[in-house]
C-alpha atoms as a PDB file:
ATOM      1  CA  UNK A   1     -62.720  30.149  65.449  1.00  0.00           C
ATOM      2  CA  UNK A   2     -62.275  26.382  65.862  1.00  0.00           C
ATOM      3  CA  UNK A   3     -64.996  25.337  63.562  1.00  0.00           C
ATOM      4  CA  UNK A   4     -63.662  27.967  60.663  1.00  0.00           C
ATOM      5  CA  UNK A   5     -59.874  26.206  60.872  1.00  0.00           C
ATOM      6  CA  UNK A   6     -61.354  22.856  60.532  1.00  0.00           C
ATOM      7  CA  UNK A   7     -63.582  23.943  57.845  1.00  0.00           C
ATOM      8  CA  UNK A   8     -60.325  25.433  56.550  1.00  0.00           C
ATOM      9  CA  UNK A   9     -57.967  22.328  56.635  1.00  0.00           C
ATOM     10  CA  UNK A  10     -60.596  20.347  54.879  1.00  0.00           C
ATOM     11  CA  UNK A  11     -59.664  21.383  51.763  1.00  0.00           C
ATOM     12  CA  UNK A  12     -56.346  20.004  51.919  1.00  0.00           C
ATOM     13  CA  UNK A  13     -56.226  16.717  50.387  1.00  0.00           C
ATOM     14  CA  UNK A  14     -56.586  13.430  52.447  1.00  0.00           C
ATOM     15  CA  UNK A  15     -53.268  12.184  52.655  1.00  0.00           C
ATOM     16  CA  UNK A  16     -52.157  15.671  54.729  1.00  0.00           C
ATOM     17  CA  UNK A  17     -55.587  16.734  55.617  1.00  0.00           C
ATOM     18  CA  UNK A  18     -55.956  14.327  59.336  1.00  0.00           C
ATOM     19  CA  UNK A  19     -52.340  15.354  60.341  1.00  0.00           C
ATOM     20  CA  UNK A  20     -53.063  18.860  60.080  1.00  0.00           C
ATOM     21  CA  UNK A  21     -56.229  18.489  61.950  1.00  0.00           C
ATOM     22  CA  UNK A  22     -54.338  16.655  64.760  1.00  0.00           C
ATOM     23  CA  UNK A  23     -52.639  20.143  65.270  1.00  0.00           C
ATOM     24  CA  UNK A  24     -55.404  22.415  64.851  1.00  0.00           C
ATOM     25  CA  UNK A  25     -57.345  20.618  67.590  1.00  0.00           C
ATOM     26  CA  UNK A  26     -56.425  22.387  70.499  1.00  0.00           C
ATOM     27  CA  UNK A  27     -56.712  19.527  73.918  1.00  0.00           C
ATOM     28  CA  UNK A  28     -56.797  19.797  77.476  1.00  0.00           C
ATOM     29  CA  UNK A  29     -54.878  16.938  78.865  1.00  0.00           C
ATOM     30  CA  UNK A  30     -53.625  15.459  82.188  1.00  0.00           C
ATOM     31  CA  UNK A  31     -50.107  15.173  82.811  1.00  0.00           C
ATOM     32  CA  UNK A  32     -49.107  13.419  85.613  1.00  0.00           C
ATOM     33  CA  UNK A  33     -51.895  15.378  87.594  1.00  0.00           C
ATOM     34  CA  UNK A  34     -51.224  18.913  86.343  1.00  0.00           C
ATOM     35  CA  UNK A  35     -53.484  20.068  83.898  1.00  0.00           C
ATOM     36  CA  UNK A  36     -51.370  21.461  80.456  1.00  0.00           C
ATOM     37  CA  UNK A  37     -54.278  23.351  78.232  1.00  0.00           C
ATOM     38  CA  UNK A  38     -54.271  23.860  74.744  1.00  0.00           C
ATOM     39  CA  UNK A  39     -51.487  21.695  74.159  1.00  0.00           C
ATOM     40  CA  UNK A  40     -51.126  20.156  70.584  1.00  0.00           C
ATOM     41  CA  UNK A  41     -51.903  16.114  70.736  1.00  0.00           C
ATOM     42  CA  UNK A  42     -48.957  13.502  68.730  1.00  0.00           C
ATOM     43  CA  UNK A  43     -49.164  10.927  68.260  1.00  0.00           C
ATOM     44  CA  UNK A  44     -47.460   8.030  65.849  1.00  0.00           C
ATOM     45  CA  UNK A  45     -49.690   8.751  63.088  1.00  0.00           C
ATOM     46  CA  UNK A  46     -49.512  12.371  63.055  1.00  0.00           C
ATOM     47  CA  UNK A  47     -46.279  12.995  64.219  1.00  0.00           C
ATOM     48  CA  UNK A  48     -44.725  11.166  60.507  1.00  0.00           C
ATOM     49  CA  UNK A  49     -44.045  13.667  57.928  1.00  0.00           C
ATOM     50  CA  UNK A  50     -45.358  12.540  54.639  1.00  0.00           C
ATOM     51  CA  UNK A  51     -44.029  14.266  50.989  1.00  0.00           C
ATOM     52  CA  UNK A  52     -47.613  16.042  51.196  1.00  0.00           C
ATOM     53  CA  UNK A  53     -47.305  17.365  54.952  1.00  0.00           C
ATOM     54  CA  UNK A  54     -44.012  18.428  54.329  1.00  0.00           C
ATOM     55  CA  UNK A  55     -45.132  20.514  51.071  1.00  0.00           C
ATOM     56  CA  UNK A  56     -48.272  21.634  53.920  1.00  0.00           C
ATOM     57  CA  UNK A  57     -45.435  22.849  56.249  1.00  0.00           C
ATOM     58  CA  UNK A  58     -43.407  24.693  54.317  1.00  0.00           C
ATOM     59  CA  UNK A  59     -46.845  26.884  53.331  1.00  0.00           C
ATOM     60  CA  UNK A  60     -47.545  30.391  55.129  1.00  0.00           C
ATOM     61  CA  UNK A  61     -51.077  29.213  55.912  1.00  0.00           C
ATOM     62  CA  UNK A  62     -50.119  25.805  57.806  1.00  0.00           C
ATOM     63  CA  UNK A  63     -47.533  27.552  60.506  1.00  0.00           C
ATOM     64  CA  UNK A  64     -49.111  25.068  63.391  1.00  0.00           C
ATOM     65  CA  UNK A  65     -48.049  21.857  61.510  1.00  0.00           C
ATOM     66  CA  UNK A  66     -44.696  22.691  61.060  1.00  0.00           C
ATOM     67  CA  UNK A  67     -44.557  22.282  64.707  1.00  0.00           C
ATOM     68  CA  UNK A  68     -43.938  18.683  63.953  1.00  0.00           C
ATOM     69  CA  UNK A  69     -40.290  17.763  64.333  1.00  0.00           C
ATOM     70  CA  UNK A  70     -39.739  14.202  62.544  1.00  0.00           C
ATOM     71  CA  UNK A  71     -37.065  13.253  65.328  1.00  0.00           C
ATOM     72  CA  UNK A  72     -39.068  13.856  68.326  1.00  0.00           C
ATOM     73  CA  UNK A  73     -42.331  14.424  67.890  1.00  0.00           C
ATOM     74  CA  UNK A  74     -43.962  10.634  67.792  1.00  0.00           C
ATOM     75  CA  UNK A  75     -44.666  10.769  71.721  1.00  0.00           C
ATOM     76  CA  UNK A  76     -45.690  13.796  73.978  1.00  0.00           C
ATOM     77  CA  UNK A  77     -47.267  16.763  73.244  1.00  0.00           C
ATOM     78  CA  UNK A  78     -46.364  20.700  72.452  1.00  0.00           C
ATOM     79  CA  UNK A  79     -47.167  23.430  74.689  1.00  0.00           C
ATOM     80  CA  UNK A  80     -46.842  27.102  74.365  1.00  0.00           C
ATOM     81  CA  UNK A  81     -48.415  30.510  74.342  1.00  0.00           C
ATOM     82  CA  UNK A  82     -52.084  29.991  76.304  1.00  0.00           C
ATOM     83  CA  UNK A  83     -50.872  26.338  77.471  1.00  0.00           C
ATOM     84  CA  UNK A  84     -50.288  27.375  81.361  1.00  0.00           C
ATOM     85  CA  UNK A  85     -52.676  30.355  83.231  1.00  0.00           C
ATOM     86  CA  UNK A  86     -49.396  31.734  84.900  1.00  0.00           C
ATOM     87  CA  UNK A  87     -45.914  30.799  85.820  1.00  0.00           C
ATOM     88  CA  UNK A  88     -46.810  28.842  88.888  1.00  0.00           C
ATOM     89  CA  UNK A  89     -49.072  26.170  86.867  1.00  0.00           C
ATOM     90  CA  UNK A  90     -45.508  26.199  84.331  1.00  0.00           C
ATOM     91  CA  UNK A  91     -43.501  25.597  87.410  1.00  0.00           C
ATOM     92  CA  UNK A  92     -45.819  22.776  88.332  1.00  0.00           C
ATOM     93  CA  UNK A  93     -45.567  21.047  84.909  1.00  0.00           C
ATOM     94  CA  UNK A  94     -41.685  21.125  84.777  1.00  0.00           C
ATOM     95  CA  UNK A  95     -41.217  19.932  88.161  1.00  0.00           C
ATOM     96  CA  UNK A  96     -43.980  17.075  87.682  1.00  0.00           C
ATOM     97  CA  UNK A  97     -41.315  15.951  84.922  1.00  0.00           C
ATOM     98  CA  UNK A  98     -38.297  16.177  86.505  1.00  0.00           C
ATOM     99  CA  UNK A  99     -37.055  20.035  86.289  1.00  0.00           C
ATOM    100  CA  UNK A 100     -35.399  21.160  88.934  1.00  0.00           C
ATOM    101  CA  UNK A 101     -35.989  24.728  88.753  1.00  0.00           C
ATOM    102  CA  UNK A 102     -34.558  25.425  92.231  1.00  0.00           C
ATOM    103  CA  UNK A 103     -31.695  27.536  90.863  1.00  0.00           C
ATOM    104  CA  UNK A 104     -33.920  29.779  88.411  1.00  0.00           C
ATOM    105  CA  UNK A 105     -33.621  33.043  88.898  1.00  0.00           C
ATOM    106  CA  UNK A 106     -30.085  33.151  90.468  1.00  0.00           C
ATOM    107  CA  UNK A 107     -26.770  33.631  89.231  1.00  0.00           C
ATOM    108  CA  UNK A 108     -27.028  33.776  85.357  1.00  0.00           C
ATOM    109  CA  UNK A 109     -30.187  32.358  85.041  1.00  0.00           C
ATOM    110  CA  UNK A 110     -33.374  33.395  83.858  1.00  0.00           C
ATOM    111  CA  UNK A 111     -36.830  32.928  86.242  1.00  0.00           C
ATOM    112  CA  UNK A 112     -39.789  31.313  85.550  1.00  0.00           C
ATOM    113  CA  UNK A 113     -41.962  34.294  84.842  1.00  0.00           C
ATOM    114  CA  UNK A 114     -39.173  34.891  82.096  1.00  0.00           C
ATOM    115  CA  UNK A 115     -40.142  31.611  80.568  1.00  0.00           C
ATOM    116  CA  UNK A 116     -43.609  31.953  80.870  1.00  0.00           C
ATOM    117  CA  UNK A 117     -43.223  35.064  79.270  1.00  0.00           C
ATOM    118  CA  UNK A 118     -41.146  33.556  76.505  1.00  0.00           C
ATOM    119  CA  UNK A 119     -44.040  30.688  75.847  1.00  0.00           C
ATOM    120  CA  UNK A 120     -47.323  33.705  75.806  1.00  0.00           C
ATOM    121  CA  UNK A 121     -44.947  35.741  73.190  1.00  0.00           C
ATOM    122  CA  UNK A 122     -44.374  32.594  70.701  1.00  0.00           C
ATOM    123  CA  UNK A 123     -40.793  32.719  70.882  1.00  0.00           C
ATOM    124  CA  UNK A 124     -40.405  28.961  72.154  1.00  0.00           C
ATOM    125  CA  UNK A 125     -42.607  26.090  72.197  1.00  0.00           C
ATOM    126  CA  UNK A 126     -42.345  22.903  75.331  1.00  0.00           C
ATOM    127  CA  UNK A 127     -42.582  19.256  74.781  1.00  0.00           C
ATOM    128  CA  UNK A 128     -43.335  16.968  77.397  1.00  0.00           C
ATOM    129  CA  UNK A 129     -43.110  13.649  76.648  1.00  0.00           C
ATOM    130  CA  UNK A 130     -41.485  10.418  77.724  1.00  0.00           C
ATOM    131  CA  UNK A 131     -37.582  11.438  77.646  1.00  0.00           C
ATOM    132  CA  UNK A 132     -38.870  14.509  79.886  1.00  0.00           C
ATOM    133  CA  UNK A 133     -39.329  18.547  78.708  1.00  0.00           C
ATOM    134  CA  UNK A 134     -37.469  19.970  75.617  1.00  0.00           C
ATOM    135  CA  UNK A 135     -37.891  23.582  74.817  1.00  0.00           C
ATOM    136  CA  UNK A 136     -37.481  24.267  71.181  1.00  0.00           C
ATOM    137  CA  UNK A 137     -36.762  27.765  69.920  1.00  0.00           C
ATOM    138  CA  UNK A 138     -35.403  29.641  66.281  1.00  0.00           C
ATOM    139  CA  UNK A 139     -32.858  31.833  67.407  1.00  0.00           C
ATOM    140  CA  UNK A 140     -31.370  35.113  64.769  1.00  0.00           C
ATOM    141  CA  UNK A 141     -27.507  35.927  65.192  1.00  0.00           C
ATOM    142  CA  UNK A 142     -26.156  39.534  63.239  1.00  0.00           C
ATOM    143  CA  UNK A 143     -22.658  39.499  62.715  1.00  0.00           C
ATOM    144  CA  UNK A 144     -22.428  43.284  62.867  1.00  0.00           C
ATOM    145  CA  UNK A 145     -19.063  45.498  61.759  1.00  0.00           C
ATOM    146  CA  UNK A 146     -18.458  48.819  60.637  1.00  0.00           C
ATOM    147  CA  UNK A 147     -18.018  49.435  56.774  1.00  0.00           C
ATOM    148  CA  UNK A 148     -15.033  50.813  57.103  1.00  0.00           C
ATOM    149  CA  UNK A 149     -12.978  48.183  59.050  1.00  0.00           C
ATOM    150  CA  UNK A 150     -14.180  44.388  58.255  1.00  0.00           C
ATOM    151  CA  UNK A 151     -11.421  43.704  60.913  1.00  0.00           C
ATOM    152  CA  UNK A 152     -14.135  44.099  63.421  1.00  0.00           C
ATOM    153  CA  UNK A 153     -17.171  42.391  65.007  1.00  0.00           C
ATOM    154  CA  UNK A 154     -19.496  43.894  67.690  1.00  0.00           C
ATOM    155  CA  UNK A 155     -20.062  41.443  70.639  1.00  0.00           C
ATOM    156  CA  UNK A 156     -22.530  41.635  73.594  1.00  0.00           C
ATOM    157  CA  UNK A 157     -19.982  41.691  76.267  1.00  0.00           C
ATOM    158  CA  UNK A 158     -22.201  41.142  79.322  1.00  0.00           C
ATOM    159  CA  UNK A 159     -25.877  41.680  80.126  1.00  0.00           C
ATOM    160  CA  UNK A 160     -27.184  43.456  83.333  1.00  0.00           C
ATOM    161  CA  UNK A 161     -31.101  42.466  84.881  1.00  0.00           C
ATOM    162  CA  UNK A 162     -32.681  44.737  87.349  1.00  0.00           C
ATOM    163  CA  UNK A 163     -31.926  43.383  89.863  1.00  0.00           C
ATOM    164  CA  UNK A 164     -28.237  44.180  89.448  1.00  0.00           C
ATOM    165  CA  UNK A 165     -26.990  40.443  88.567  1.00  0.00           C
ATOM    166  CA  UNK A 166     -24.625  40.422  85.412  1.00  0.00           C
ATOM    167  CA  UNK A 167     -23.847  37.247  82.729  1.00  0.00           C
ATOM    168  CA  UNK A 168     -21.232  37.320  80.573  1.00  0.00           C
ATOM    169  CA  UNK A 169     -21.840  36.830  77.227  1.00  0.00           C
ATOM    170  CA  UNK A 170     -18.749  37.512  74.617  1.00  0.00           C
ATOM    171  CA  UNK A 171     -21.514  36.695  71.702  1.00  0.00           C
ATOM    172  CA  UNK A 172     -22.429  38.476  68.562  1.00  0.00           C
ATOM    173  CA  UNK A 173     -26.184  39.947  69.239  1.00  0.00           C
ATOM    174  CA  UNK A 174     -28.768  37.617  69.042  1.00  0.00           C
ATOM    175  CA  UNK A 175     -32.801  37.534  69.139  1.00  0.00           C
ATOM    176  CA  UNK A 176     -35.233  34.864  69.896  1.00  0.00           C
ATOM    177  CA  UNK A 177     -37.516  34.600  66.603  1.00  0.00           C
ATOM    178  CA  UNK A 178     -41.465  34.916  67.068  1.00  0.00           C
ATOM    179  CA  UNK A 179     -43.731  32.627  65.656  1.00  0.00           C
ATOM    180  CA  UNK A 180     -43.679  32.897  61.849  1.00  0.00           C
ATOM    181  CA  UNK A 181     -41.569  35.061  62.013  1.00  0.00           C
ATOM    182  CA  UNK A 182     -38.942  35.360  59.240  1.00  0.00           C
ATOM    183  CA  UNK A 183     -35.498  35.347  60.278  1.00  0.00           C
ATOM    184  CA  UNK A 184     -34.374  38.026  58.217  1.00  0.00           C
ATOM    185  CA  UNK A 185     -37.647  40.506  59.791  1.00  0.00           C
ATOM    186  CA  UNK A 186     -36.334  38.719  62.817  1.00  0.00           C
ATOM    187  CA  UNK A 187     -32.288  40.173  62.643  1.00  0.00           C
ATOM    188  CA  UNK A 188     -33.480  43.612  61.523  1.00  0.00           C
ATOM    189  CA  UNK A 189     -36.007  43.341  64.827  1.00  0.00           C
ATOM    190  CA  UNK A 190     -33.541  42.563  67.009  1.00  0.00           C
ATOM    191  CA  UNK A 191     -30.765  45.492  66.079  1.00  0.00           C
ATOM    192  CA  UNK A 192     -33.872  47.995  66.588  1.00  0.00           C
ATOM    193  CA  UNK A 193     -34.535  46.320  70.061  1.00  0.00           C
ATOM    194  CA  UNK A 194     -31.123  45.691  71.517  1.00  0.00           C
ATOM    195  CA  UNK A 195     -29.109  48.754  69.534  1.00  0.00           C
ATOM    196  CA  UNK A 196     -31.747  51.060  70.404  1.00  0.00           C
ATOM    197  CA  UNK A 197     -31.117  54.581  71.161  1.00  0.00           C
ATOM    198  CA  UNK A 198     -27.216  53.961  69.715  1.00  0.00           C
ATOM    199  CA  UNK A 199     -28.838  53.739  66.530  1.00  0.00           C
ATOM    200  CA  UNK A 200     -29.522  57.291  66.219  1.00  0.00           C
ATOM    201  CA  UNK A 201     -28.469  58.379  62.800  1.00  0.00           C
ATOM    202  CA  UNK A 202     -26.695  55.177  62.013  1.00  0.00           C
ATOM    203  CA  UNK A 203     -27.287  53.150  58.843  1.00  0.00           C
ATOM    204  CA  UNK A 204     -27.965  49.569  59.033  1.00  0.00           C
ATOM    205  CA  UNK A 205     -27.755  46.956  56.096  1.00  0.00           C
ATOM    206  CA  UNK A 206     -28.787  43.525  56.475  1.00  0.00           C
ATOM    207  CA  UNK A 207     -27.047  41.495  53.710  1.00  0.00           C
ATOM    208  CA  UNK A 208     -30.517  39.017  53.039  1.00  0.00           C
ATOM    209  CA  UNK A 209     -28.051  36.869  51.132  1.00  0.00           C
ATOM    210  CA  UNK A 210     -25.339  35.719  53.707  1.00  0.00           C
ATOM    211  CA  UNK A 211     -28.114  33.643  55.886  1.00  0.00           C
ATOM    212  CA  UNK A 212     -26.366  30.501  57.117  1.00  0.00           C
ATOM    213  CA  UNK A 213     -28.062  27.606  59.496  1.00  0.00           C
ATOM    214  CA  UNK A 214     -27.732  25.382  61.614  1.00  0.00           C
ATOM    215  CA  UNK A 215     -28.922  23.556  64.898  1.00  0.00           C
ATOM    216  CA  UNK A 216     -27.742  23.112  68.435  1.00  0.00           C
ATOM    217  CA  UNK A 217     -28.995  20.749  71.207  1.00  0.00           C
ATOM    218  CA  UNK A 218     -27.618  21.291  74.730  1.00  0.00           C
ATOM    219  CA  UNK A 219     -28.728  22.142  78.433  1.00  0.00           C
ATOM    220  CA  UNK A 220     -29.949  26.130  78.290  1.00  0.00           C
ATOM    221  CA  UNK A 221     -27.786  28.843  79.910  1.00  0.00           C
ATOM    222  CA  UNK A 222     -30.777  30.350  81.064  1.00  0.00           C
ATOM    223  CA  UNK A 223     -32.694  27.421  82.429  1.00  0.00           C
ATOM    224  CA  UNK A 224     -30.884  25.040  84.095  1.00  0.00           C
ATOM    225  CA  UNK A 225     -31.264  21.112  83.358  1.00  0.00           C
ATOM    226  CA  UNK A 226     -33.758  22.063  80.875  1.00  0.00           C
ATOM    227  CA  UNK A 227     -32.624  20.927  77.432  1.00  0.00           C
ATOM    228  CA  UNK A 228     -33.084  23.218  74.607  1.00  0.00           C
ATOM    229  CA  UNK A 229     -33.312  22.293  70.896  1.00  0.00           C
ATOM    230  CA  UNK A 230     -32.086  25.671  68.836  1.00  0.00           C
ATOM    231  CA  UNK A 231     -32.766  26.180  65.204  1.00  0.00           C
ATOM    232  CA  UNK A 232     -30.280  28.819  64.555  1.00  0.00           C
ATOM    233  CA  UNK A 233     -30.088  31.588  61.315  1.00  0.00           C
ATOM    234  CA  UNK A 234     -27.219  33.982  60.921  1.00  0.00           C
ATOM    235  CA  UNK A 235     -26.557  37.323  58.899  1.00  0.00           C
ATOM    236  CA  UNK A 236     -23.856  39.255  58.215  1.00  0.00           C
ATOM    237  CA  UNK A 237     -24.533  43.135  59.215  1.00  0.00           C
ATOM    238  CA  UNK A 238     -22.408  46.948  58.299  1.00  0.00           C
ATOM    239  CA  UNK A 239     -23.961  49.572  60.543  1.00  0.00           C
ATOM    240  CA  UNK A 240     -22.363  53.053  60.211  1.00  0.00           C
ATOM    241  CA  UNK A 241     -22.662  55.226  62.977  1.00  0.00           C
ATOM    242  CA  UNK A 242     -23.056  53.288  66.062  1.00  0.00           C
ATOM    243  CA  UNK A 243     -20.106  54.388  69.071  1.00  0.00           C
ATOM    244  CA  UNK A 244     -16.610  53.472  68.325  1.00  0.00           C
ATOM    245  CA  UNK A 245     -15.845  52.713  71.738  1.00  0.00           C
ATOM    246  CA  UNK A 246     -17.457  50.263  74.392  1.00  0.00           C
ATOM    247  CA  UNK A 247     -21.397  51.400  75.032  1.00  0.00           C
ATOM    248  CA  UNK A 248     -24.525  50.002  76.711  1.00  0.00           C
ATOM    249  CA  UNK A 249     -28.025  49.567  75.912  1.00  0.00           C
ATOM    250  CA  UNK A 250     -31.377  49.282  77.769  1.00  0.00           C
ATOM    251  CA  UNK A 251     -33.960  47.193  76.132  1.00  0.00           C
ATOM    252  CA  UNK A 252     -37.641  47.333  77.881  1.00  0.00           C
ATOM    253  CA  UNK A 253     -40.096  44.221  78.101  1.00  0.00           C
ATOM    254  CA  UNK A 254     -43.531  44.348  76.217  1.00  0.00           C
ATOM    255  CA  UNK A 255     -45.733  43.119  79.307  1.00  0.00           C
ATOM    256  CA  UNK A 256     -44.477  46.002  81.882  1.00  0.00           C
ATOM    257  CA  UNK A 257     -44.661  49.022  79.812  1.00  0.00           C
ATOM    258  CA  UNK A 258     -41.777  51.584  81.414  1.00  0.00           C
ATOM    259  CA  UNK A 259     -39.955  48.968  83.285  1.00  0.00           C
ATOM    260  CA  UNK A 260     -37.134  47.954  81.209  1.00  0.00           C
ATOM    261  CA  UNK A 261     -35.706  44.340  80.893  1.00  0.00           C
ATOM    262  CA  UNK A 262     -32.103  43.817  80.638  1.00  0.00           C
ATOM    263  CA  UNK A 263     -29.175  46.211  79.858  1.00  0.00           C
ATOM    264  CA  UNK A 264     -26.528  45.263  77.109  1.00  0.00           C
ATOM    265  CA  UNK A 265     -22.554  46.359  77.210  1.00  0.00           C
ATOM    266  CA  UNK A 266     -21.220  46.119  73.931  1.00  0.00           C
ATOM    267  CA  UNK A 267     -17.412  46.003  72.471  1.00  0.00           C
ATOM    268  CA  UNK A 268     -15.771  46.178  69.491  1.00  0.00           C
ATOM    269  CA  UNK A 269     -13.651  42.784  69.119  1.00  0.00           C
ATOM    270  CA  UNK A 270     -11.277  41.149  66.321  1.00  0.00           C
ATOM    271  CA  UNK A 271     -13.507  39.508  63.799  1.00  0.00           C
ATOM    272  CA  UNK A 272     -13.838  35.862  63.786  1.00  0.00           C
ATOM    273  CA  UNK A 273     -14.523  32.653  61.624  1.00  0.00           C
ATOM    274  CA  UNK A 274     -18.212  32.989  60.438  1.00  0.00           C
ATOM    275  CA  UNK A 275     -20.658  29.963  61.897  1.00  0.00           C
ATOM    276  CA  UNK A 276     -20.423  26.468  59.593  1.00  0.00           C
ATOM    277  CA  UNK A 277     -23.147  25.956  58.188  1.00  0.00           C
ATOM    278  CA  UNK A 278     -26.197  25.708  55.260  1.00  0.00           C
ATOM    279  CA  UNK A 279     -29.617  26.491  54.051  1.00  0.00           C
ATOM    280  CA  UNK A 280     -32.458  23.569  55.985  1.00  0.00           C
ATOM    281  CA  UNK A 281     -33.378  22.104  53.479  1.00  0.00           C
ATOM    282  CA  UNK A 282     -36.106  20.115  55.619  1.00  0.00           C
ATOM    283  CA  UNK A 283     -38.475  23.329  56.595  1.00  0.00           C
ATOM    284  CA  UNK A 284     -40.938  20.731  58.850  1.00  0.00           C
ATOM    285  CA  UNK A 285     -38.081  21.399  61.455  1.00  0.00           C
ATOM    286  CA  UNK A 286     -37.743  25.128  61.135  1.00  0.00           C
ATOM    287  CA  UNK A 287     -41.153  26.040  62.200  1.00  0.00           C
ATOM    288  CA  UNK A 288     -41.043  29.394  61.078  1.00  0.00           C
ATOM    289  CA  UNK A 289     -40.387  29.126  57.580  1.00  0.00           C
ATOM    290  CA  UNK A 290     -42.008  30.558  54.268  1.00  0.00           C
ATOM    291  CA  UNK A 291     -41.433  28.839  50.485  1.00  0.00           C
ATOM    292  CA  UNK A 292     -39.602  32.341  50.511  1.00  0.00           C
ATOM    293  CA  UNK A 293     -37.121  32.021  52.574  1.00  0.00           C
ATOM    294  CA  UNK A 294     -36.150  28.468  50.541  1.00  0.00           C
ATOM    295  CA  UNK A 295     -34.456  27.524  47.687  1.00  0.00           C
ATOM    296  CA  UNK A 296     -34.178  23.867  46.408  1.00  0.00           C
ATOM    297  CA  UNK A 297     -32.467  22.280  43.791  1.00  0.00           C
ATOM    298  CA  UNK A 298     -34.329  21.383  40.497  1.00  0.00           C
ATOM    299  CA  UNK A 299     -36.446  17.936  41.051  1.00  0.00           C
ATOM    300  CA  UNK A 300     -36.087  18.310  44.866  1.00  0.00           C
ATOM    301  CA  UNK A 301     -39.036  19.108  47.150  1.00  0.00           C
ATOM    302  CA  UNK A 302     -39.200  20.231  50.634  1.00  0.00           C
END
C-alpha cells in the first residue's frame, strides 16, 4: 500500500528521495471545478531532474518518476489509469481546459470511451496544466518483410471499427506500449495482436538490435485538437509465412471479451527509407525504460 511505497522510497538517498515521494503520493485535486483523482502533483521542485533522479529513473523499481518530463513537467499535473471514474468525468476535464471533443467519435476519430480506455490500460498518461492537456504516449513501429524479398514492407492499409467507419492508414504496424513495458516485449506484442490468426505457422524474428528512436509532437489523428507528445521505438521484422497477397485482421478489445475492436487490411508495398533516428540517451523522458534497454558511452550517465 501507500505507507509500504513511502517506507520504500526512503531508502533512496536525500537528494532523489523528496522527488520521488512527490510522485508516489497519489492527490485528489480541483481543476477548474472537476475533480481529477489520483493525479501525480509537480511542481518546480520536483519536476527538475537532478544527476541522482535521473540515475532513480532509469531503475526498474522507480517506473512512476520517470513520469517526469524535464521540458514540461514544472506546472500541472499527470493523470492516467484510476484518475477519472468513467469517460464522462474525462470528457468533463478536457472540455474544462479547452478540448473540443465535439467531433470524437466521427469520421476517423477515436471516442472518448476509447481514451478512457487507453488511460485505465497504461498506454498514455494526460497533463493538464497551464498551456492546456497533452497526452503523452511510447508508441512500437515493426518494419515487417518477408526473408526472401527485402524489396518489401507490410503496411496497414486501412483500419475498419464496428461501426463500419474506415481510416486510412498506409503505415507500417504499430502498437501503443504499456506501462513499463519494454519496447522490444512491446513489437513482439503487437504482431501477436494485430497479425493474429495470419500468423498461423509463420515464423517471426524480431531483430533486438535494429531499435531506432525518436519523438514526435503534433495534434493526434485520433483525438482532435488534443496534442500528443510520442516517444517512438522502431524494429526491423522477417516473418515467413504470413499471405502473399492483400489480407485482413480482426483484433478484439480486453474490456468486452468477444466483441472485437478494429479490423486491419494489410498490403505488401515497395520498401522504404528506414525512420532517422538514435538510441535516448535521456531515459527520464522515455518513461518506460530499463538500464537494459540502454547503452551509454564510457564516463557518461543517464
Amino acid at each position: 500500500g501507500r505507507r509500504a511505497q513511502l517506507r520504500w522510497a526512503m531508502h533512496f538517498p536525500p537528494s532523489g528521495r523528496a522527488a520521488l515521494i512527490a510522485v508516489l503520493v497519489a492527490a485528489t485535486r480541483p481543476v477548474l471545478g472537476v475533480a481529477i483523482r489520483h493525479l501525480v502533483p509537480l511542481d518546480a521542485r520536483s519536476a527538475v531532474l537532478t544527476p541522482t533522479s535521473r540515475a532513480l529513473a532509469s531503475s526498474p523499481r522507480s517506473a512512476a518518476l520517470a513520469l517526469l518530463d524535464e521540458h514540461a513537467a514544472a506546472i500541472g499535473c499527470m493523470a492516467g489509469a484510476g484518475s477519472f471514474a468513467n469517460a464522462s468525468e474525462l470528457h468533463d476535464a478536457l472540455v474544462s481546459h479547452g478540448i473540443d471533443t465535439s467531433s470524437w467519435g466521427r469520421g476517423v476519430s477515436k471516442g472518448l470511451d476509447d481514451l478512457f480506455e487507453e488511460l485505465e490500460r497504461e498506454e498514455s498518461v494526460l497533463q493538464f496544466g497551464a498551456r492546456g492537456v497533452r497526452r503523452w504516449l511510447n508508441v512500437v513501429k515493426v518494419r515487417i518483410q518477408p526473408p526472401d524479398e527485402p524489396g518489401k514492407l507490410l503496411i496497414e492499409a486501412r483500419q475498419v471499427f464496428p461501426d463500419g467507419r474506415e481510416r486510412m492508414r498506409g503505415l507500417p504496424l504499430s502498437e501503443k506500449m504499456f506501462a513499463r513495458e519494454a519496447p522490444l516485449s512491446a513489437a513482439r506484442r503487437g504482431v501477436e495482436e494485430e497479425l493474429g490468426p495470419a500468423l498461423h505457422g509463420a515464423r517471426i524474428h524480431v531483430d533486438e538490435h535494429s531499435l531506432v528512436q525518436w519523438r514526435e509532437t503534433r495534434e493526434s489523428g485520433s483525438y482532435p485538437f488534443l496534442v500528443s507528445h510520442y516517444n517512438l521505438h522502431e524494429y526491423d521484422a522477417t516473418i515467413e509465412g504470413l499471405p502473399a497477397h492483400r489480407f485482413s485482421t480482426v483484433e478484439f478489445g480486453n474490456t468486452q471479451l468477444g466483441k472485437w475492436q478494429l479490423a486491419h487490411v494489410w498490403e505488401w508495398r515497395p520498401s522504404s527509407r528506414r525512420s532517422t533516428g538514435c538510441h535516448f540517451r535521456d531515459l527520464a523522458t522515455v518513461w518506460v525504460s530499463t538500464p537494459a534497454m540502454a547503452s551509454y558511452p564510457p564516463g557518461e550517465s543517464p
